[in-house]
Protein backbone atom coordinates (compact mmCIF):
# COMPACT_ATOMS: atom_id res chain seq x y z
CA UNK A 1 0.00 0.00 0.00
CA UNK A 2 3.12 2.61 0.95
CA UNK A 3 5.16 0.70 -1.40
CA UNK A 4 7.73 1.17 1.55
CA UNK A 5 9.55 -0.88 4.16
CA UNK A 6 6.29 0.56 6.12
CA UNK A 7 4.70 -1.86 4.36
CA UNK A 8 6.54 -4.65 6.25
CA UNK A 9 6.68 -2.97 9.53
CA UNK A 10 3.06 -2.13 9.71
CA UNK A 11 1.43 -5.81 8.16
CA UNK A 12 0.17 -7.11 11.02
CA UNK A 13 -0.96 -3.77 12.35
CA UNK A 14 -2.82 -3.36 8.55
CA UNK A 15 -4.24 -6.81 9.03
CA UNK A 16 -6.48 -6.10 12.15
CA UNK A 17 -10.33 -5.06 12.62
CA UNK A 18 -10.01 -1.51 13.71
CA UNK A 19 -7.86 -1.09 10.41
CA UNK A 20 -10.16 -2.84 8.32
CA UNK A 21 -13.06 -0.87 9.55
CA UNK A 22 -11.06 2.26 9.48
CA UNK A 23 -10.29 2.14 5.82
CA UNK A 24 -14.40 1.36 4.85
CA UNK A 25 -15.10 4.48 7.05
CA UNK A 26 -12.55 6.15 4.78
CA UNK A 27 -13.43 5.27 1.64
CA UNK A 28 -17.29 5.82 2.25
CA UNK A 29 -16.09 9.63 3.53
CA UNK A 30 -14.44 10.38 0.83
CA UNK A 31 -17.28 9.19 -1.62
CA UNK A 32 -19.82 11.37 0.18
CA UNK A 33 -17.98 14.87 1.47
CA UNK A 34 -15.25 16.54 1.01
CA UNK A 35 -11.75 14.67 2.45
CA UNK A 36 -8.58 16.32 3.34
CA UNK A 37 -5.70 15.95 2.19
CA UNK A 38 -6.94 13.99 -1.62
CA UNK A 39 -7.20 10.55 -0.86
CA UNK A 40 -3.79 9.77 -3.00
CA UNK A 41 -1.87 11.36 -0.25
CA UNK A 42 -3.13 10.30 2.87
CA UNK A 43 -0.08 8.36 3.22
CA UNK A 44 2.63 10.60 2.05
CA UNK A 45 4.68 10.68 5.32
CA UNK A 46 5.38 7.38 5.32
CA UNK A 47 6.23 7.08 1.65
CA UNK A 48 8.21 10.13 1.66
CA UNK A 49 10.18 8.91 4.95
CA UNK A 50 10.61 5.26 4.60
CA UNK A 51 11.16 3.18 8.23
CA UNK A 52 15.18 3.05 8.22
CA UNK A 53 15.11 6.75 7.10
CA UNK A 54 13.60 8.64 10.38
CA UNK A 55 15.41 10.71 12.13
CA UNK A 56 13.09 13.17 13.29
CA UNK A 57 9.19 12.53 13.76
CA UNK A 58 7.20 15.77 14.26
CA UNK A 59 3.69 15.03 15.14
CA UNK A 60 0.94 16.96 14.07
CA UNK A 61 -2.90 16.09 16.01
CA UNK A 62 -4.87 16.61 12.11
CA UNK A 63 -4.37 17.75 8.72
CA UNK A 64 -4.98 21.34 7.83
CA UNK A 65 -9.36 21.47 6.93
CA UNK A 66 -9.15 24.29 4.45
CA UNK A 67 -8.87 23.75 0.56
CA UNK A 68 -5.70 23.13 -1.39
CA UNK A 69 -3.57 23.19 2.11
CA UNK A 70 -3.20 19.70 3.56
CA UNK A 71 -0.89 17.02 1.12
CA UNK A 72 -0.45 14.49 3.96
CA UNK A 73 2.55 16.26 5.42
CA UNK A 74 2.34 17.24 9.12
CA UNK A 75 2.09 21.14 9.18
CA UNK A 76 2.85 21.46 5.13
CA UNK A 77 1.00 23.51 2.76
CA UNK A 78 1.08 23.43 -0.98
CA UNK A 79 0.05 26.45 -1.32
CA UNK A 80 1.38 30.67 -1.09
CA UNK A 81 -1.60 31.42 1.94
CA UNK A 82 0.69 30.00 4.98
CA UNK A 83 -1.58 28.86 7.89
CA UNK A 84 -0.43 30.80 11.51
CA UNK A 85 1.08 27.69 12.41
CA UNK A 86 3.52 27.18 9.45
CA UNK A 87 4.14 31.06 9.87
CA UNK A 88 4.97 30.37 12.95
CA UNK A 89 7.35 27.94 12.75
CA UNK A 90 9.20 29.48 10.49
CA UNK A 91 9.04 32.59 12.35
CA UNK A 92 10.74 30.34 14.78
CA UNK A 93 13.03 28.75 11.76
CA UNK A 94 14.20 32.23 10.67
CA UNK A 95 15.18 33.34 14.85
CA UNK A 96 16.82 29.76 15.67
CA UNK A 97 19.41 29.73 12.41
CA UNK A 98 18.65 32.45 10.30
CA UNK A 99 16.87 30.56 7.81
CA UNK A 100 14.62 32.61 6.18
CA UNK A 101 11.99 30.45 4.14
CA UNK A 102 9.64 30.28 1.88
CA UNK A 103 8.72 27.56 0.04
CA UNK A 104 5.66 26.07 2.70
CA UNK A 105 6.03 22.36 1.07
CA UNK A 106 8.18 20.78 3.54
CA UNK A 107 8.39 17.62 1.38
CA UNK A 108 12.15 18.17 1.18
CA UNK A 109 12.40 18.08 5.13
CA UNK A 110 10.57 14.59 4.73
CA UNK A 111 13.16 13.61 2.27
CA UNK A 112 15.88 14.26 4.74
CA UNK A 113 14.69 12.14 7.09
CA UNK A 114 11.66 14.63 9.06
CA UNK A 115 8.88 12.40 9.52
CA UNK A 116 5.94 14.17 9.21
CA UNK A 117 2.93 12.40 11.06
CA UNK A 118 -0.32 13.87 11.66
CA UNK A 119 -1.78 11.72 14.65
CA UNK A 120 -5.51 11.73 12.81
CA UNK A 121 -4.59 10.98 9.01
CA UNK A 122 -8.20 12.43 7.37
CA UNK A 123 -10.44 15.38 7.97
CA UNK A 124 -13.68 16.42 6.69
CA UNK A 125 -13.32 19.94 5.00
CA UNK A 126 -13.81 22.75 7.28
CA UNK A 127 -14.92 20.39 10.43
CA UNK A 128 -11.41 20.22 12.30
CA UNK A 129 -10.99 16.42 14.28
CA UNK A 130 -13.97 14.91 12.15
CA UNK A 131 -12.21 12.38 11.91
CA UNK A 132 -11.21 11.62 16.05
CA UNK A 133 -11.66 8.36 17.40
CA UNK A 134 -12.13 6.37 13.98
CA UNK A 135 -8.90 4.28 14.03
CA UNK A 136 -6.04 6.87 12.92
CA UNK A 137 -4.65 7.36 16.70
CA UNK A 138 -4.30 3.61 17.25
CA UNK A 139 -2.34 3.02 14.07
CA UNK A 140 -0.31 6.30 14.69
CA UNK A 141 0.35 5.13 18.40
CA UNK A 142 1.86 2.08 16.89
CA UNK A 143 3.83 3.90 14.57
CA UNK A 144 5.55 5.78 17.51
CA UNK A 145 5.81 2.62 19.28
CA UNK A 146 7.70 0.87 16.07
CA UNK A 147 10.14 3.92 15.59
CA UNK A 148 10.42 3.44 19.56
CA UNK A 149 11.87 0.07 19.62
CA UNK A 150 14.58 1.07 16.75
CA UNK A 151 18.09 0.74 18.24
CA UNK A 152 19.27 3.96 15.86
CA UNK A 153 18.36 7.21 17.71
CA UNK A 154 15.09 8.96 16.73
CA UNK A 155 14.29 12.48 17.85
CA UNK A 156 10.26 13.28 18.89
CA UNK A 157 9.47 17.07 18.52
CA UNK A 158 6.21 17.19 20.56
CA UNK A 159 4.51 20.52 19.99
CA UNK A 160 1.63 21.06 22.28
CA UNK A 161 -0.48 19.33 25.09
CA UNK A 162 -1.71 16.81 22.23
CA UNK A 163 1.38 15.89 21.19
CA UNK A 164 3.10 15.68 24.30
CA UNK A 165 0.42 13.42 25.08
CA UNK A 166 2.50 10.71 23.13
CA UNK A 167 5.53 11.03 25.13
CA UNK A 168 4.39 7.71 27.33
CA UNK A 169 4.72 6.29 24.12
CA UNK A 170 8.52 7.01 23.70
CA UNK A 171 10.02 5.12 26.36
CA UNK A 172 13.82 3.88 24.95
CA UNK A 173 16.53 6.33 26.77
CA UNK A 174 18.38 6.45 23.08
CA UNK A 175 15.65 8.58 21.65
CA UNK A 176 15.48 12.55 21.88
CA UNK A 177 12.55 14.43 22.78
CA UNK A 178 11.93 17.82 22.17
CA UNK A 179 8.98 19.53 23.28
CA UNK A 180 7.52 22.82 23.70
CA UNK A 181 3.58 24.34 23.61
CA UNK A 182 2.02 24.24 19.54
CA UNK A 183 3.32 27.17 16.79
CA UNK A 184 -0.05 28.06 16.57
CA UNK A 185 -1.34 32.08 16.91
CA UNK A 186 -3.44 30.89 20.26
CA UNK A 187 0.07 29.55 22.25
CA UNK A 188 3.31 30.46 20.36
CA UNK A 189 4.22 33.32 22.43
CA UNK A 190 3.86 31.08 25.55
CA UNK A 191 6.96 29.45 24.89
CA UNK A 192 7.50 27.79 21.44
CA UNK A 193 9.09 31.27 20.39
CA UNK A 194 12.99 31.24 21.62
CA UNK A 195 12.71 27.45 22.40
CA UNK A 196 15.13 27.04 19.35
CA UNK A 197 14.07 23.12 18.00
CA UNK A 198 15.79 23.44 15.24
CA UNK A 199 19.30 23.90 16.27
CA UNK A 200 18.70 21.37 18.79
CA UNK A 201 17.68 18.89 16.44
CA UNK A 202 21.01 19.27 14.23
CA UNK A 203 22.88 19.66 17.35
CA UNK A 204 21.83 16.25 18.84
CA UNK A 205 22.40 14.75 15.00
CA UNK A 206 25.61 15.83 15.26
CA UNK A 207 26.14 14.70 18.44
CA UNK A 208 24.82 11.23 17.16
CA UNK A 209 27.37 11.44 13.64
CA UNK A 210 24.28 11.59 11.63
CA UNK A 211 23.74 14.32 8.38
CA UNK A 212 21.99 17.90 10.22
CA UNK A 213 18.75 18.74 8.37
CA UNK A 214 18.81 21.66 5.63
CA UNK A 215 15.87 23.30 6.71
């Protein structure tokens, strides 16, 4: 289905009820409303960041509800009209290292290694966590739980209460986690401005003799 090592990593979890019953509830949504991101890309993270690959997960609760925003990518936009939280971030980007950017598809973080993971995969158009509680968070949670029991180092950037949430998930001393509250317009001037995650991130790469990020 990924077309991944994913694919291997996540059979049995593919094979069970709640997945099976997840993907008719899917399928039947997206025949009847309008789905975010296009069906074609609801798995994009994990194609884009294959198993072996991850270095850094950022975890995102659900995809973007507007039109034309959400591609499958955790906090990436496809589009010039950056939402606050993207604006944020690299608000945040441009303070830590300088890095002033402007291209909002983060795809090429996701090449590098960034997995980006929304914890709730689907959303109906303009009705944000429509999709709560159908199956996404239990396959998610076992995707943090996989990349958990990896010997080589991953580092968890937790952004907000939801998100920290996870952190009982991450239990191996070798990973990294790196939290802070969201980038979003409500709570990034209560502390994810100046907490630098960025610099972090590349420092604790380096620390680990692994390639820094380009961001």
């Amino acid at each position: 289905m990924i077309n991944k090592k994913w694919d291997l990593i996540l059979k049995d979890e593919m094979k069970k009820d709640y997945f099976r019953d997840l993907g008719i509830f899917v399928k039947n949504e997206y025949q009847q409303k309008t789905i975010y991101p296009p069906y074609k890309d609801i798995f994009n993270a994990f194609r884009y960041t294959d198993y072996d690959d991850v270095k850094v997960v950022i975890l995102g609760q659900d995809p973007y509800h507007g039109p034309n925003q959400a591609h499958g990518l955790s906090f990436s936009v496809l589009i010039q009209n950056r939402p606050s939280s993207l604006n944020n971030i690299f608000k945040e980007l441009y303070s830590d290292l300088g890095i002033r950017r402007t291209n909002n598809n983060l795809s090429d973080w996701a090449h590098q290694g960034v997995l980006l993971l929304n914890s709730i995969m689907t959303v109906q158009a303009g009705n944000p966590l429509s999709h709560k509680n159908k199956g996404w968070e239990t396959f998610t949670d076992r995707t943090i739980e996989l990349l958990n029991e990896r010997e080589k180092p991953v580092i968890f950037v937790l952004w907000g209460a939801y998100a920290r949430s996870k952190k009982v998930l991450i239990t191996n001393p070798q990973h990294k986690i790196i939290e802070s509250v969201h980038p979003s317009g409500l709570s990034a001037n209560r502390g994810f401005f100046g907490s630098r995650p960025f610099s972090r991130i590349n420092q604790y790469l380096k620390e680990q003799g692994m390639d820094e990020i380009k961001w």
